[in-house]
Protein backbone atom coordinates (compact mmCIF):
# COMPACT_ATOMS: atom_id res chain seq x y z
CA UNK A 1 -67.18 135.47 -45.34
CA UNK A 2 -68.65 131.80 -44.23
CA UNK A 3 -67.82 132.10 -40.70
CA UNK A 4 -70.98 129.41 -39.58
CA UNK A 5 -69.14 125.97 -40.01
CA UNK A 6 -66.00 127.11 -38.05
CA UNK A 7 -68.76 127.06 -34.43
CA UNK A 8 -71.03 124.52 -36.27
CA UNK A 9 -69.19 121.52 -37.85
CA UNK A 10 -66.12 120.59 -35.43
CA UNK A 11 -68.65 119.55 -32.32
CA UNK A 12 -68.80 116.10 -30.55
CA UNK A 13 -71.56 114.25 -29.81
CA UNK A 14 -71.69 111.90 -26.97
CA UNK A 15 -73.86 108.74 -26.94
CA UNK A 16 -74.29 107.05 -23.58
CA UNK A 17 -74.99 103.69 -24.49
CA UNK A 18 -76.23 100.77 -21.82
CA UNK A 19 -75.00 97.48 -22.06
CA UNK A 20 -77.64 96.08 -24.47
CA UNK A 21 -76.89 98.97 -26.94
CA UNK A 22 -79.45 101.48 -26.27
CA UNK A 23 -78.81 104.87 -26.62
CA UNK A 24 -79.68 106.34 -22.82
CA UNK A 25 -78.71 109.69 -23.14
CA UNK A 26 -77.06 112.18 -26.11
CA UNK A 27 -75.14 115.06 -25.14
CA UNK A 28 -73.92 117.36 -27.75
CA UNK A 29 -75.12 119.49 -30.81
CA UNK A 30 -75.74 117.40 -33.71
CA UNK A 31 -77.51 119.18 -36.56
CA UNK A 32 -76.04 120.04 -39.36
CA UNK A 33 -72.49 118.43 -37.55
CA UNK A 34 -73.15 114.88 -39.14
CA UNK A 35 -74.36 112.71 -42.24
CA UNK A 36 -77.92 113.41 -43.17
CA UNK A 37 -78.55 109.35 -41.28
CA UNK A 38 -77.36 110.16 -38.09
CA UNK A 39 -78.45 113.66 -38.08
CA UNK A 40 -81.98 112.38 -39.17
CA UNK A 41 -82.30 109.51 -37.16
CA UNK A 42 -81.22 111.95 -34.22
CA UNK A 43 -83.16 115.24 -34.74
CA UNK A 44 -86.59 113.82 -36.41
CA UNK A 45 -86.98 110.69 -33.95
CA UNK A 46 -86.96 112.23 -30.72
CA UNK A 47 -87.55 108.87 -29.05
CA UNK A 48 -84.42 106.93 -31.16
CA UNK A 49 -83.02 104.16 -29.02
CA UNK A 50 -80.52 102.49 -30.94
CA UNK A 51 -78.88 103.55 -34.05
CA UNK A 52 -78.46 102.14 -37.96
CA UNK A 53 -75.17 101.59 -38.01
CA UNK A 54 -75.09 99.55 -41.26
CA UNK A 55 -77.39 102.11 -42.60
CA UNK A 56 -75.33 105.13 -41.82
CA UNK A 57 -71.60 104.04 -42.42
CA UNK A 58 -69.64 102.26 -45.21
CA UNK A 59 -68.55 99.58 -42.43
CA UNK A 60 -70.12 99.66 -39.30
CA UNK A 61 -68.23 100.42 -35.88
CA UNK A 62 -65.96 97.46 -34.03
CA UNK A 63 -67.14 98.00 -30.86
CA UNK A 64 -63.94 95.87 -29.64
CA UNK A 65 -61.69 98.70 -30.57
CA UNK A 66 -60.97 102.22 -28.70
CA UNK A 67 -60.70 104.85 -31.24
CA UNK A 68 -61.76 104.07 -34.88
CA UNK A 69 -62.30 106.33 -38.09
CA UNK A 70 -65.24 105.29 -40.44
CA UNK A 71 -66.82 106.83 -43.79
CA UNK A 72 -70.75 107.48 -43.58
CA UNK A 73 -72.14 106.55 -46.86
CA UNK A 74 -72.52 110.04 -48.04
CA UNK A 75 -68.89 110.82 -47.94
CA UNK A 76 -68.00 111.70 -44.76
CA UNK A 77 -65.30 111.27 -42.11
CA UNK A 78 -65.67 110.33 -38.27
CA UNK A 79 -63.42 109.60 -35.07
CA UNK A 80 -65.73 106.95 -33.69
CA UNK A 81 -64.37 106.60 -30.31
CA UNK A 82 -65.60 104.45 -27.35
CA UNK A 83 -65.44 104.39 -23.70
CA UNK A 84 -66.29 101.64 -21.06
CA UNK A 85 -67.47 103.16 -18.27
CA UNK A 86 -69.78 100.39 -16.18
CA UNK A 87 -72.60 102.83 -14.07
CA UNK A 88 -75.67 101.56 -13.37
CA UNK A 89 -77.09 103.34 -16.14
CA UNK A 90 -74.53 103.21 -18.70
CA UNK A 91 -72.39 100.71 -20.36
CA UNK A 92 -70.23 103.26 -22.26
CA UNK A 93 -69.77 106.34 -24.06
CA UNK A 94 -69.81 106.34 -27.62
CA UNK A 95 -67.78 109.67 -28.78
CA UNK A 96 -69.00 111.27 -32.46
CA UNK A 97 -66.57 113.55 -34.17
CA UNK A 98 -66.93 115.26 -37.51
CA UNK A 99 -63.62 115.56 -38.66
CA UNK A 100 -64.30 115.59 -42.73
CA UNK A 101 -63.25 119.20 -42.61
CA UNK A 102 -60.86 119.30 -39.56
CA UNK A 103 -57.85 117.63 -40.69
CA UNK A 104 -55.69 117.89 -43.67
CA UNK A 105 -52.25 116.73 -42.60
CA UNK A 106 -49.62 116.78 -45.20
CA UNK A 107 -47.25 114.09 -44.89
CA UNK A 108 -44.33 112.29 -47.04
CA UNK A 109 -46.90 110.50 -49.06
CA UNK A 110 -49.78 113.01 -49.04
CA UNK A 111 -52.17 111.22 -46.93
CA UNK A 112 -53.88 112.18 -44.22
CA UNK A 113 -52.86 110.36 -40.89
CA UNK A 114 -53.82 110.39 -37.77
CA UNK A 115 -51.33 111.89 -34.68
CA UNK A 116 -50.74 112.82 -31.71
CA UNK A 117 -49.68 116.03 -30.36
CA UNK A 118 -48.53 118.69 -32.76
CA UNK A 119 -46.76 116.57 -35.15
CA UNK A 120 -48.26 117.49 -38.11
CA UNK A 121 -49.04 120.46 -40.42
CA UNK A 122 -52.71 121.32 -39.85
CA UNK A 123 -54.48 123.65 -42.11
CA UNK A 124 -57.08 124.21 -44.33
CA UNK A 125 -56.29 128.39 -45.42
CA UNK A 126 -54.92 129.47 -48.91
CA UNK A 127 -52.16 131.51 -47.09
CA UNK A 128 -50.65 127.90 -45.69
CA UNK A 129 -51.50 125.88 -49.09
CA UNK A 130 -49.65 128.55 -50.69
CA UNK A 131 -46.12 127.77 -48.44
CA UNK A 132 -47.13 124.22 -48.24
CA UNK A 133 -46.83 124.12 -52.17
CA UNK A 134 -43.51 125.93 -52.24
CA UNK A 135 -42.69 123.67 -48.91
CA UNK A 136 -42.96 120.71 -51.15
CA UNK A 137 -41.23 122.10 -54.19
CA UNK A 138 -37.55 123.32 -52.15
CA UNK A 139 -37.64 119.59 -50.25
CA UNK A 140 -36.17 117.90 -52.33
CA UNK A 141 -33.45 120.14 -53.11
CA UNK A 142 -30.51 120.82 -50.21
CA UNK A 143 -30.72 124.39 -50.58
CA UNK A 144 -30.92 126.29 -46.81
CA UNK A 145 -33.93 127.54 -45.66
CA UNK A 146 -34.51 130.49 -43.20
CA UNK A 147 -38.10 130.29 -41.92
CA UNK A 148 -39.50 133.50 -40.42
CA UNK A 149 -42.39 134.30 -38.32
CA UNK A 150 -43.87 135.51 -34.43
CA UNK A 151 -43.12 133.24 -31.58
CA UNK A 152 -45.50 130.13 -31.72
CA UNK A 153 -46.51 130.58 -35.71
CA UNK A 154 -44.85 126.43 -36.10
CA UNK A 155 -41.26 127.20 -37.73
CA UNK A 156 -40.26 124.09 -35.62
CA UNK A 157 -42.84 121.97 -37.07
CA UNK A 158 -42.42 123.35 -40.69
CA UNK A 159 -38.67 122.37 -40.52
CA UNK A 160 -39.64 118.91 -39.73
CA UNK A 161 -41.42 118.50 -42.19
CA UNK A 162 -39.28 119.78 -45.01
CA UNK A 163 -37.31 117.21 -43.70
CA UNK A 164 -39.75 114.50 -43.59
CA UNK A 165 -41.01 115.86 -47.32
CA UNK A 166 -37.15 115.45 -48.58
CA UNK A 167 -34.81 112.29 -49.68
CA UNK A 168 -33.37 112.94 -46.04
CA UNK A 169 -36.36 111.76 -44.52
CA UNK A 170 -34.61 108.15 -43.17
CA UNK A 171 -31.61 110.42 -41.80
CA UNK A 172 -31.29 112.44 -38.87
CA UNK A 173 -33.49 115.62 -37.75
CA UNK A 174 -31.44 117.29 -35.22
CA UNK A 175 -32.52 120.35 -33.96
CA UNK A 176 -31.13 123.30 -31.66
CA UNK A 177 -32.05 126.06 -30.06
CA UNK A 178 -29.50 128.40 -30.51
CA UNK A 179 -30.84 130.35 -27.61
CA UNK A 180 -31.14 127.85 -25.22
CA UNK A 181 -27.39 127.29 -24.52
CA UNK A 182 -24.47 128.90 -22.85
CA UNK A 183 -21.98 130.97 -24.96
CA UNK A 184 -19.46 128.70 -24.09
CA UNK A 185 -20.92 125.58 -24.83
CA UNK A 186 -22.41 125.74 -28.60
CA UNK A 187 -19.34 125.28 -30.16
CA UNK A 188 -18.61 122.29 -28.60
CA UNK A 189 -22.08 121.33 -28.80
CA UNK A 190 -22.28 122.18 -32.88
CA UNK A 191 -18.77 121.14 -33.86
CA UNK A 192 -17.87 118.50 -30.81
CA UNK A 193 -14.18 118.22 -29.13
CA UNK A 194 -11.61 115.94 -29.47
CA UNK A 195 -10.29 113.66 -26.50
CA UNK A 196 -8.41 115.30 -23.89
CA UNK A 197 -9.72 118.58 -24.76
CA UNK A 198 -11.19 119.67 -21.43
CA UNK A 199 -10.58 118.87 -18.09
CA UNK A 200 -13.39 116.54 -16.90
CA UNK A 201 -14.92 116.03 -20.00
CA UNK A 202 -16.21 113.30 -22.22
CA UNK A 203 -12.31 111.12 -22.37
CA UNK A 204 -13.42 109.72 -25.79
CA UNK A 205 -14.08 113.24 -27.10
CA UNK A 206 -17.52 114.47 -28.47
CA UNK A 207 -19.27 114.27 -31.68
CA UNK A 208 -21.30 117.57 -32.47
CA UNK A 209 -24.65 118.05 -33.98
CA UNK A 210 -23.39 118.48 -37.32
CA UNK A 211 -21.95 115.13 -37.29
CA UNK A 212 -24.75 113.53 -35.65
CA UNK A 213 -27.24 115.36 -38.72
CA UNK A 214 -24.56 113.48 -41.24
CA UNK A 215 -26.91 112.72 -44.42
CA UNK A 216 -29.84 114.38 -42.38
CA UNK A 217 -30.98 118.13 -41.51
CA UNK A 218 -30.15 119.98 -38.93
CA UNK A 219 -32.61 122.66 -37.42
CA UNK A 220 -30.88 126.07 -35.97
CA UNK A 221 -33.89 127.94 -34.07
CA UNK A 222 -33.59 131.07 -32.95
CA UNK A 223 -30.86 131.49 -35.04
CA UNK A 224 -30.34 135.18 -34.50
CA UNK A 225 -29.26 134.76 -30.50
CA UNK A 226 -26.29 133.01 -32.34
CA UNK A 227 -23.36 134.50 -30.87
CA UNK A 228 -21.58 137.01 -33.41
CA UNK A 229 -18.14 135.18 -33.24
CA UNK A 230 -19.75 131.55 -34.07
CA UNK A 231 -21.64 133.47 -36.51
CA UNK A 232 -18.74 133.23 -38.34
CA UNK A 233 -18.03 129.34 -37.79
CA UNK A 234 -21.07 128.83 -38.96
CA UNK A 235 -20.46 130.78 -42.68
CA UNK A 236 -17.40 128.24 -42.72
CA UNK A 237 -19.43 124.84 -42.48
CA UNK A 238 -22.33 126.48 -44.91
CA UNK A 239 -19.13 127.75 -47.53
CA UNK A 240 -16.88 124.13 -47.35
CA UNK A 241 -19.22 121.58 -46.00
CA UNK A 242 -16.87 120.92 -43.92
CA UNK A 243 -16.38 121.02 -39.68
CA UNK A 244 -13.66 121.06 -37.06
CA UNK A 245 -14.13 119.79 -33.86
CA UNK A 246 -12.25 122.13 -30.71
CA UNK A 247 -9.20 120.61 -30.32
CA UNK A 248 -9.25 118.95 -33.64
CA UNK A 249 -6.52 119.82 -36.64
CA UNK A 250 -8.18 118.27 -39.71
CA UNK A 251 -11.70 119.32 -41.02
CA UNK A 252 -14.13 116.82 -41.60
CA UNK A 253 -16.40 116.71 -44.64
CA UNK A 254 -20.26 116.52 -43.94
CA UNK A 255 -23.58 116.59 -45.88
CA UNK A 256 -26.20 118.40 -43.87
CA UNK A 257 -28.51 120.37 -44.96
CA UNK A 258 -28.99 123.49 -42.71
CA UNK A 259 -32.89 125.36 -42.35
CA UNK A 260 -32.69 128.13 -39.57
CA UNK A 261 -35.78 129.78 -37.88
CA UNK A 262 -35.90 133.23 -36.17
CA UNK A 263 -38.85 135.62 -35.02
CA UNK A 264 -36.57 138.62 -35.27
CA UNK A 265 -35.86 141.00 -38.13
CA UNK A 266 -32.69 139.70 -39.44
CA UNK A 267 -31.96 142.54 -41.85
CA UNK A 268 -32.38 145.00 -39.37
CA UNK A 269 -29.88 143.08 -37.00
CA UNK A 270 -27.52 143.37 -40.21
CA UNK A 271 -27.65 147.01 -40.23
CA UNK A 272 -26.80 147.47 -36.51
CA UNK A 273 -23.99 144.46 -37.20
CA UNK A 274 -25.41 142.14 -34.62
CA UNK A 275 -25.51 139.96 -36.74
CA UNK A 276 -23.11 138.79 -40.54
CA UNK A 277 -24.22 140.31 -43.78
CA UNK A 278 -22.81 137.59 -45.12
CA UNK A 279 -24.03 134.58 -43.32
CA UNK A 280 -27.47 136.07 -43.59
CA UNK A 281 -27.02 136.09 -47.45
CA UNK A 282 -26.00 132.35 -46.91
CA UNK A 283 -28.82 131.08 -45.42
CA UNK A 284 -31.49 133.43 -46.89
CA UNK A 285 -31.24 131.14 -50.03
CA UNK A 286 -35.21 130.18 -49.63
CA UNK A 287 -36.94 132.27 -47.21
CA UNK A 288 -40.62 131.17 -46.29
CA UNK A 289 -42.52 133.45 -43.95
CA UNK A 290 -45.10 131.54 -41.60
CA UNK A 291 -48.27 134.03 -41.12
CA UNK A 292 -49.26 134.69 -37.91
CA UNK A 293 -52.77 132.95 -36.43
CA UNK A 294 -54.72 135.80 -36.56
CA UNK A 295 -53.88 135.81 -40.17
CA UNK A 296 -55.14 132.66 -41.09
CA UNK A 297 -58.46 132.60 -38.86
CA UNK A 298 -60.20 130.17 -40.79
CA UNK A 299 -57.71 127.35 -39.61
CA UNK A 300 -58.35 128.00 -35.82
CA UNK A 301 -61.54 125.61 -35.49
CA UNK A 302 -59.49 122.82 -37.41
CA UNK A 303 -56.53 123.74 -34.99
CA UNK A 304 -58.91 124.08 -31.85
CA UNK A 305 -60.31 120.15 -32.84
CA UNK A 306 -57.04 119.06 -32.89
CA UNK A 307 -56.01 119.81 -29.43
CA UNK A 308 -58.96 118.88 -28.37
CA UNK A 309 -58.61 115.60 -29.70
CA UNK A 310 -55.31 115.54 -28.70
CA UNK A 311 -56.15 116.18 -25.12
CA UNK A 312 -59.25 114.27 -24.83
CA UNK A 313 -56.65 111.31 -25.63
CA UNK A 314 -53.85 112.42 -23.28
CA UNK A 315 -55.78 113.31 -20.44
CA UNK A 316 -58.54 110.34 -21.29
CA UNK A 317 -61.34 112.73 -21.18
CA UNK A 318 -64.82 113.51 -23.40
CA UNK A 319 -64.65 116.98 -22.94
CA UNK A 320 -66.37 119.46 -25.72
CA UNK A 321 -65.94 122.84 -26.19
CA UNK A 322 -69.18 124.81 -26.29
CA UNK A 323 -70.44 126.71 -29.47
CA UNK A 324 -70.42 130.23 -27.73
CA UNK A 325 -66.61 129.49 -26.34
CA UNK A 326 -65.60 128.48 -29.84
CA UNK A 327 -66.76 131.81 -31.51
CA UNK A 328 -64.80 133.66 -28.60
CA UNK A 329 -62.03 131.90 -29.48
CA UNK A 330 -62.26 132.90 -33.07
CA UNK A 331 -62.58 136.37 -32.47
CA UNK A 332 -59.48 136.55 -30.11
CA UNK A 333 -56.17 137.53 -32.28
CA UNK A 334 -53.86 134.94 -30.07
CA UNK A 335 -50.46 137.18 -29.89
CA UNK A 336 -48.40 133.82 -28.98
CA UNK A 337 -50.01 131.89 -31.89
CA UNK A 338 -50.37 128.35 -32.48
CA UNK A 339 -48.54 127.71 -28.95
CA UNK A 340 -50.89 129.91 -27.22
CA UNK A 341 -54.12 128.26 -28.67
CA UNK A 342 -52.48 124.87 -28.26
CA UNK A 343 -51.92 126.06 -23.90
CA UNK A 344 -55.20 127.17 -23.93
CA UNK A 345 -57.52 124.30 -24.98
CA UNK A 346 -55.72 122.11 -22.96
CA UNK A 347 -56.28 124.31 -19.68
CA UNK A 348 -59.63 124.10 -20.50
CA UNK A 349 -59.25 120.42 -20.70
CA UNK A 350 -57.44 119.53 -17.65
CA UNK A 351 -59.66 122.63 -15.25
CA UNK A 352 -63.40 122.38 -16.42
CA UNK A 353 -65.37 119.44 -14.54
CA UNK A 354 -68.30 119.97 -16.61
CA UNK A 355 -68.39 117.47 -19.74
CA UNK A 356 -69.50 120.69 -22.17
CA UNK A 357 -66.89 123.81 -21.70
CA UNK A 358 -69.14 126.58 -21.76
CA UNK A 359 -66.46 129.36 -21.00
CA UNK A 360 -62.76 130.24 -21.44
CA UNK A 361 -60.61 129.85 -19.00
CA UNK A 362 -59.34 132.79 -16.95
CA UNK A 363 -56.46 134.01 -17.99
CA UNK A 364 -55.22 137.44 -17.84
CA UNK A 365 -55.12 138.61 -21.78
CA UNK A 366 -58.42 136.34 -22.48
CA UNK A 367 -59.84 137.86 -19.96
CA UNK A 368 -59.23 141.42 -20.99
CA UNK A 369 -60.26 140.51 -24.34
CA UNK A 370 -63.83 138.96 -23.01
CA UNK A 371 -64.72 141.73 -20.98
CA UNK A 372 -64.10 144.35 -24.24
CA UNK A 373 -66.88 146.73 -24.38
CA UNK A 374 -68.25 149.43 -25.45
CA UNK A 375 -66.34 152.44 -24.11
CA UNK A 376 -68.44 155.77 -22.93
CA UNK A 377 -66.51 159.33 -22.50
CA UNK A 378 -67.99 161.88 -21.29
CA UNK A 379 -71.77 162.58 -20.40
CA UNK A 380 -74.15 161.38 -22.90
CA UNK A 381 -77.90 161.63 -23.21
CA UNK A 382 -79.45 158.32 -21.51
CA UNK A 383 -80.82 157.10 -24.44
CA UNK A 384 -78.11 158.23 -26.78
CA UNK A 385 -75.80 156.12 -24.20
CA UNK A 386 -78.48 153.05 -24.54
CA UNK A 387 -78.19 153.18 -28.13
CA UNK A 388 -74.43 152.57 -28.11
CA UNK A 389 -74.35 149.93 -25.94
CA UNK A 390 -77.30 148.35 -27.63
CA UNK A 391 -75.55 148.25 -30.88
CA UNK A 392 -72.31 147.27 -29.14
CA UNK A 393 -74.26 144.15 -28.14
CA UNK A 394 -76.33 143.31 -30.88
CA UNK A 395 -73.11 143.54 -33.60
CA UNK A 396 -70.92 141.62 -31.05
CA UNK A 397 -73.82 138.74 -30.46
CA UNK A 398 -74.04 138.35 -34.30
CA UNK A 399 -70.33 138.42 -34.98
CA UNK A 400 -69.76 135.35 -32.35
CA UNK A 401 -72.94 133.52 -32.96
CA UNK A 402 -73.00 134.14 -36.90
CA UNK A 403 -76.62 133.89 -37.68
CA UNK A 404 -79.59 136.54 -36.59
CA UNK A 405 -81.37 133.42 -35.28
CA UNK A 406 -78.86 132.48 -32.51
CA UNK A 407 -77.87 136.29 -31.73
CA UNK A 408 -81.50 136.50 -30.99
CA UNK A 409 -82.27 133.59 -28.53
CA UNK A 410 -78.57 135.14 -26.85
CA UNK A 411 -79.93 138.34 -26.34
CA UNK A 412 -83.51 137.22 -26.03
CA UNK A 413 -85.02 139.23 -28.45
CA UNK A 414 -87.35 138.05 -31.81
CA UNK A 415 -84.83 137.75 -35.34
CA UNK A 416 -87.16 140.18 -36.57
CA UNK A 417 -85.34 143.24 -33.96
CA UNK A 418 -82.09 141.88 -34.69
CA UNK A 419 -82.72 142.34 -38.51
CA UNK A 420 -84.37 145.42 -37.86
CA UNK A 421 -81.39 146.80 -35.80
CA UNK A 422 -78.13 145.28 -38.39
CA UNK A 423 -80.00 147.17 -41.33
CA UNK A 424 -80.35 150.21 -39.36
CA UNK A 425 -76.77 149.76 -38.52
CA UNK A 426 -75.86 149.49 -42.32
CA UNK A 427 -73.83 145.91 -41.30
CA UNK A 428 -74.19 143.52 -44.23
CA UNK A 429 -76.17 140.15 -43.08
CA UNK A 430 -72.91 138.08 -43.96
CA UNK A 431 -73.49 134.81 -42.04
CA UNK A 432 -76.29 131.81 -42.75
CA UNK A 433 -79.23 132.51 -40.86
CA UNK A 434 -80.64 129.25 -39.69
């Protein structure tokens, strides 16, 4: 379990730079973050004013442009990002970021690209290679998908990109959220009406979304709040490939390809007949099953950087998230997902005035989860009672600082009691201890 990179390796560093190019002031934890020349030139020469830039990347920085990504010469990747900001002391603010390990977007052509907001599949866990492999093979067929998975897990985002993966990609993506609509309205807003149909409506008539996805994909979310009697509509289109708008007398041929999403148990729904044995047969041709976060821990810090990034942009802020407020992070099981994480880091973003985030915000569940301790019934002996919480503390310091090092200078004790105190507890020394 290598749980040190995920609060070590995804961390800014801020360079506040005066306007002959001398490095006034660093901010940030660099060690161990970048290439061996900047981390050198940083950590052994204490009194470093300017930096090597030749020597450290492939191509050194264009300090004309905003945002930049450059190699180092030993094979890694960083945002290179500056700032103007014209104080008396400083020129600008040169922003650092690792992001060798943080990214792997796949796209149409495999590459990684750079985005913004959550546009893109981000991962680096075998759980999502795994559907990202199949998600590649079934693109390029038309067969349906059903995508299952908790609130927030990305089903959205996964849908887009099958389509972006597939031969549809220059067509339409038209998505709907089957949920989101009045009973009365989705099938006029799936099928469209013909003129004159309703009083006060459109006079030319309406096309529906299945005409507008013509050639393309169309995206039915939440598809189990689909009312039962369009549930049966819907078999129709899926069986013929064909549509009929209200109002209309002949049916229309079409070529969409259909993926649907829910968070809900559709076989169980089947077996109380809320909802169509057969149209779930129909569109449970390829099911794919998006874990939930806490299942796939290890792509949280990649996920947490990318919001980050995100924000920093949006908002046009430096902000960094603190190593102790990263591991917290990690250890909470996010319930709402992706979505919730994605909420989260940019409260912190837009509430914290301080430059380094150094806690999580307060909210109600993150809270409860923060203040977890140790939990006492009854009477106890004094010390027997100072033994729990001792251990509570010590295995909960070197869970979110992963090293007996940094647990340690957290609980201000020597390494050597920490040691001492994990062996007694019979808890494996799992992490690097640096």
């Amino acid at each position: 379990m290598e749980n040190k990179h995920y609060v070590d390796e995804h961390v800014n560093l801020l360079l506040f730079i005066s306007s002959t190019y001398k490095i006034k002031m660093i901010l940030g934890h660099h060690e161990n973050v970048f290439a061996t020349s900047i981390s050198d030139t940083l950590s052994l020469n204490k009194d470093v004013t300017t930096l090597d830039w030749d020597r450290i990347f492939i191509e050194k920085p264009n300090f004309d442009l905003d945002e930049q990504i450059l190699f180092t010469k030993n094979g890694q990747k960083i945002l290179f990002s500056i700032t103007k900001i014209s104080t008396n002391d400083f020129e600008f603010i040169i922003s650092l970021t690792n992001i060798t390990k943080c990214i792997k977007i796949h796209m149409q052509q495999s590459e990684i690209t750079q985005s913004t907001g959550l546009n893109s599949v981000v991962f680096v866990s075998e759980k999502m290679q795994e559907l990202m492999d199949i998600t590649k093979t079934i693109a390029h067929v038309n067969s349906t998908v059903l995508l299952l998975g908790e609130s927030g897990v990305g089903k959205s985002l996964l849908a887009r990109e099958i389509h972006t993966l597939s031969s549809r990609a220059a067509q339409a993506f038209v998505s709907l959220n089957c949920g989101s609509l009045p009973k009365d309205l989705i099938e006029s807003e799936l099928f469209g009406y013909e003129q004159g149909t309703f009083t006060g409506g459109n006079k030319a008539g309406k096309i529906g979304l299945f005409e507008a996805a013509n050639n393309g994909t169309i995206f039915l979310d939440e598809i189990a709040e689909l009312p039962y009697d369009m549930q049966s509509k819907l078999l129709d289109v899926l069986q013929e490939g064909t549509i009929r708008k209200i109002g209309g007398v002949k049916a229309q041929k079409i070529d969409v390809r259909v993926i649907a999403a829910t968070n809900k148990n559709l076989s169980s729904l089947v077996e109380k007949n809320l909802f169509r044995k057969d149209l779930f047969y129909r569109l449970n041709v390829v099911p794919l099953e998006l874990p939930a976060l806490k299942d796939r821990k290890e792509d949280i810090p990649l996920l947490i950087d990318y919001f980050l990034a995100n924000f920093n942009r949006k908002y046009n802020q430096h902000k960094i998230i603190s190593e102790y407020s990263r591991a917290k992070l990690m250890e909470y099981d996010w319930p709402g997902n992706i979505r919730e994480l994605e909420n989260i880091i940019e409260r912190m973003v837009v509430t914290n005035t301080e430059m380094v985030i150094e806690s999580l915000p307060k909210d109600k569940t993150l809270s409860a989860f923060e203040e977890n301790t140790v939990e006492i019934k009854g009477i106890l002996p004094l010390k027997e009672a100072k033994k729990l919480v001792e251990k509570d503390l010590v295995l909960k310091a070197y869970k979110i600082y992963g090293s007996t090092y940094k647990a340690a200078k957290a609980l201000k004790v020597d390494q050597s009691t920490i040691v001492r105190k994990l062996q007694q507890y019979n808890e494996i020394l799992q992490y690097d201890d640096v």
